[in-house]
C-alpha atoms as a PDB file:
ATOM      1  CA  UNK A   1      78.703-120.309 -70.737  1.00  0.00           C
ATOM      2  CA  UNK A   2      78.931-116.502 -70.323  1.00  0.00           C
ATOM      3  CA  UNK A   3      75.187-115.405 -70.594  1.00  0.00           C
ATOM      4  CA  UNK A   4      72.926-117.277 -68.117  1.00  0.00           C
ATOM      5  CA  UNK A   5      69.218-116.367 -67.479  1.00  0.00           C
ATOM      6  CA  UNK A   6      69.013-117.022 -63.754  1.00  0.00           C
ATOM      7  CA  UNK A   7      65.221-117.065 -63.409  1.00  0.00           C
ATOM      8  CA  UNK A   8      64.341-119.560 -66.082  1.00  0.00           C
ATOM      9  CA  UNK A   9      67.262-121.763 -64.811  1.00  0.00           C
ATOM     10  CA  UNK A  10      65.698-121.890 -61.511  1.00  0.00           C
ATOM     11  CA  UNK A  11      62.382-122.437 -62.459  1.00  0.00           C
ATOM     12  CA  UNK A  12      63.768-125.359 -64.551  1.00  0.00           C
ATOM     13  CA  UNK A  13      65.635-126.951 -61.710  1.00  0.00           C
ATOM     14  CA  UNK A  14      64.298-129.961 -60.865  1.00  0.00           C
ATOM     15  CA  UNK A  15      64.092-129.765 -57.263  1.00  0.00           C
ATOM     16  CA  UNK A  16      63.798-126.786 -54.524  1.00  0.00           C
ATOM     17  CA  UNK A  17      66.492-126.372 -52.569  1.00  0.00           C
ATOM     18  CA  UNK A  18      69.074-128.268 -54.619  1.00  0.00           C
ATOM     19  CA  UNK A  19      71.600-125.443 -56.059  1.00  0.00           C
ATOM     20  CA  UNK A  20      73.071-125.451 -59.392  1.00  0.00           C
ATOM     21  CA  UNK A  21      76.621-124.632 -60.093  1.00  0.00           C
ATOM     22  CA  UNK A  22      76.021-121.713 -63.083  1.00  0.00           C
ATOM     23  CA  UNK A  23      80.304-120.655 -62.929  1.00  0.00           C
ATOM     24  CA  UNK A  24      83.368-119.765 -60.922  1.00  0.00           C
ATOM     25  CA  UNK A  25      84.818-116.469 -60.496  1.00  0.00           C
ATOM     26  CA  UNK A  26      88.515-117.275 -59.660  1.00  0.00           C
ATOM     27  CA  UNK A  27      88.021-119.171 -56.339  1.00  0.00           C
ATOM     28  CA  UNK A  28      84.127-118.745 -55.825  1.00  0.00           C
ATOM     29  CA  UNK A  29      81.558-120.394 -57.220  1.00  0.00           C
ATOM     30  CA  UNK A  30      77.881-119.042 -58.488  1.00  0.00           C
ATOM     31  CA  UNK A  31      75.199-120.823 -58.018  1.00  0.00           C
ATOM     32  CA  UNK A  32      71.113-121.022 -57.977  1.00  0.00           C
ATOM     33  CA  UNK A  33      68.532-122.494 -56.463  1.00  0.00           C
ATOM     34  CA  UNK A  34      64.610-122.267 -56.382  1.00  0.00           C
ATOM     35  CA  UNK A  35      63.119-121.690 -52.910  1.00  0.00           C
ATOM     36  CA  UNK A  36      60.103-123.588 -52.568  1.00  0.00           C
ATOM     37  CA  UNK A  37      58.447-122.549 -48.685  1.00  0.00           C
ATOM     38  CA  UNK A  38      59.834-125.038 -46.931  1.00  0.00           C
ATOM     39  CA  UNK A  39      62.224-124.878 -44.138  1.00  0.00           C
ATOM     40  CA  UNK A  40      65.952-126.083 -44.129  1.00  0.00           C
ATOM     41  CA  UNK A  41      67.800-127.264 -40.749  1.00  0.00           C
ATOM     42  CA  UNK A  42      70.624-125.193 -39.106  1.00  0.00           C
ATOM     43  CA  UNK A  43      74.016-125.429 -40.671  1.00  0.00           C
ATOM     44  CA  UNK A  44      77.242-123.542 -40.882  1.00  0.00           C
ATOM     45  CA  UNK A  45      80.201-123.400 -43.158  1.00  0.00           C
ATOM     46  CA  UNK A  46      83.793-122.994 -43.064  1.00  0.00           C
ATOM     47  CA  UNK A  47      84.027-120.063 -45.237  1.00  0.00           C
ATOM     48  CA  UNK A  48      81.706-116.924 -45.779  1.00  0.00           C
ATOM     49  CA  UNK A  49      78.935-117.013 -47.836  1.00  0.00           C
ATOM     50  CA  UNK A  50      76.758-114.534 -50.011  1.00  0.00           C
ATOM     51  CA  UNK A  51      73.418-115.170 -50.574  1.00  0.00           C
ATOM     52  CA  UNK A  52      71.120-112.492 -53.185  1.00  0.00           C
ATOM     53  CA  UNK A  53      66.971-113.269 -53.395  1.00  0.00           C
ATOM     54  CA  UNK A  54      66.409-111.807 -57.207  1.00  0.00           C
ATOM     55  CA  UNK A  55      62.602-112.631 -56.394  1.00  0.00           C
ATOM     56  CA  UNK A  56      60.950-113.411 -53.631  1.00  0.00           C
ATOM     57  CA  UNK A  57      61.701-113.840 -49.777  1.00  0.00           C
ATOM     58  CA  UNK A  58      64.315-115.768 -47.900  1.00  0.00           C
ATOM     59  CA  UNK A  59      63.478-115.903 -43.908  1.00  0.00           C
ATOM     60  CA  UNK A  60      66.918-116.701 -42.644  1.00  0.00           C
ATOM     61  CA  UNK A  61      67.901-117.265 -38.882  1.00  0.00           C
ATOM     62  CA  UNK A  62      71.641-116.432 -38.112  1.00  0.00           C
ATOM     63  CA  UNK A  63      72.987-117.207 -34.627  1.00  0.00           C
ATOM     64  CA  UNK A  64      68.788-116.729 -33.556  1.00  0.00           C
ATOM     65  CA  UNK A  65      68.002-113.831 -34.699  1.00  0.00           C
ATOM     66  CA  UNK A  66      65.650-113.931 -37.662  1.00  0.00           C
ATOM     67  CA  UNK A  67      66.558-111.632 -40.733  1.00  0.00           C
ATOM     68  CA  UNK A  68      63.834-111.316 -43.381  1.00  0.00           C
ATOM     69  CA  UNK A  69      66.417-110.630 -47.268  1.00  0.00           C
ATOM     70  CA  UNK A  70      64.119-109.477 -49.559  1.00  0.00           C
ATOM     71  CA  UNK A  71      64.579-109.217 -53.749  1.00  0.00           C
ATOM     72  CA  UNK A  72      67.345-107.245 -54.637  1.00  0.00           C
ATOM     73  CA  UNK A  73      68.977-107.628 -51.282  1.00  0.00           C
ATOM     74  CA  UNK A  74      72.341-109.701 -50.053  1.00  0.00           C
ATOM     75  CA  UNK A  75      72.893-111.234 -46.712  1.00  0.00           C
ATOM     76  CA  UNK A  76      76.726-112.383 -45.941  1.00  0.00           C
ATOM     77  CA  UNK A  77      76.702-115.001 -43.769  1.00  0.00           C
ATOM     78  CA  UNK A  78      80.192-114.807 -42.245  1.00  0.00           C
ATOM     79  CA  UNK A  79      82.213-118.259 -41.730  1.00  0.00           C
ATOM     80  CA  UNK A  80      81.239-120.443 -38.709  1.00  0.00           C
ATOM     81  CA  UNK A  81      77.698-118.624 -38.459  1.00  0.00           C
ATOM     82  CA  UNK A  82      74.850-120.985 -37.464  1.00  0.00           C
ATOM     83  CA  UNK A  83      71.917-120.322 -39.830  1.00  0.00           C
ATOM     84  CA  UNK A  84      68.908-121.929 -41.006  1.00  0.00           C
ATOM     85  CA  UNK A  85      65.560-121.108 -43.217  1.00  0.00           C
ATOM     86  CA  UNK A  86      62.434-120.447 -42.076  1.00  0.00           C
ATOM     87  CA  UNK A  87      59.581-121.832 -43.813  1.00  0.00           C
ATOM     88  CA  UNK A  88      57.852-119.159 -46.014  1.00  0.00           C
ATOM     89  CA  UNK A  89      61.086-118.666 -48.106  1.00  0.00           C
ATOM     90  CA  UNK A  90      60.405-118.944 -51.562  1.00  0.00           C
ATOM     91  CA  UNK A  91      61.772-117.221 -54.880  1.00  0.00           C
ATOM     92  CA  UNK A  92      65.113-117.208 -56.710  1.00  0.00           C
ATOM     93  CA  UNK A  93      68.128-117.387 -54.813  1.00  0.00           C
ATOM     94  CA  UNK A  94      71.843-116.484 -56.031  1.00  0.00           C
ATOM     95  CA  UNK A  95      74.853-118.179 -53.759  1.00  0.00           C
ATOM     96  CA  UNK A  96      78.187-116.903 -54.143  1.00  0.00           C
ATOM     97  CA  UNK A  97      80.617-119.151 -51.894  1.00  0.00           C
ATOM     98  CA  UNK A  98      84.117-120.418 -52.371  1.00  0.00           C
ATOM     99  CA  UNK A  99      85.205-123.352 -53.660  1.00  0.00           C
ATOM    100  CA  UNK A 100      87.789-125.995 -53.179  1.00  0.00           C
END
C-alpha cells in the first residue's frame, strides 16, 4: 500500500483510540487513530514518539504541564516522558514510533 487517505481511514476505524498500523519506514512504524473526546491515562514509552493532529485538537499532558497540538502541528514526546490526554481531544491523529 503506497497511497493511503489518512482521514477516511480514521473515520472508518472502528473504535477511538485504537491505532492502526498504515506502514513502516525502515524501523518506525505509521500509524492512525481517531480521537474521540475522551481522556486516556498516563503512560510512557521506551523510545521517542511523534505524534501530528491533521484535524482537530489533542490536549496532551507531558511530565504536568499541559500542551494544547493543534492541526498541522507535531509534538515529540521524548523516551521515558510521562504523558497522558486530556479529555476534549478529538480529530485525526498520525503516530510515528519505532518498532520492534
Amino acid at each position: 500500500m503506497n497511497l493511503v487517505d489518512i482521514r477516511r481511514t480514521a473515520v472508518q476505524l472502528p473504535t477511538a483510540w485504537s491505532s492502526l498500523l498504515l506502514g513502516r519506514v525502515g524501523s518506525a512504524g505509521v500509524k492512525v487513530l481517531r480521537m474521540d473526546g475522551r481522556p486516556l491515562p498516563p503512560e510512557s514509552h521506551d523510545t521517542a514518539e511523534a505524534l501530528l493532529v491533521l484535524e482537530g485538537e489533542l490536549r496532551l499532558v507531558v511530565d504536568g504541564v499541559e500542551v494544547q497540538v493543534r492541526a498541522g502541528e507535531m509534538y515529540i514526546v521524548e523516551a521515558g516522558e510521562v504523558h497522558a490526554v486530556n479529555s476534549g481531544s478529538r480529530g485525526t491523529l498520525v503516530i510515528v514510533e519505532r518498532t520492534s
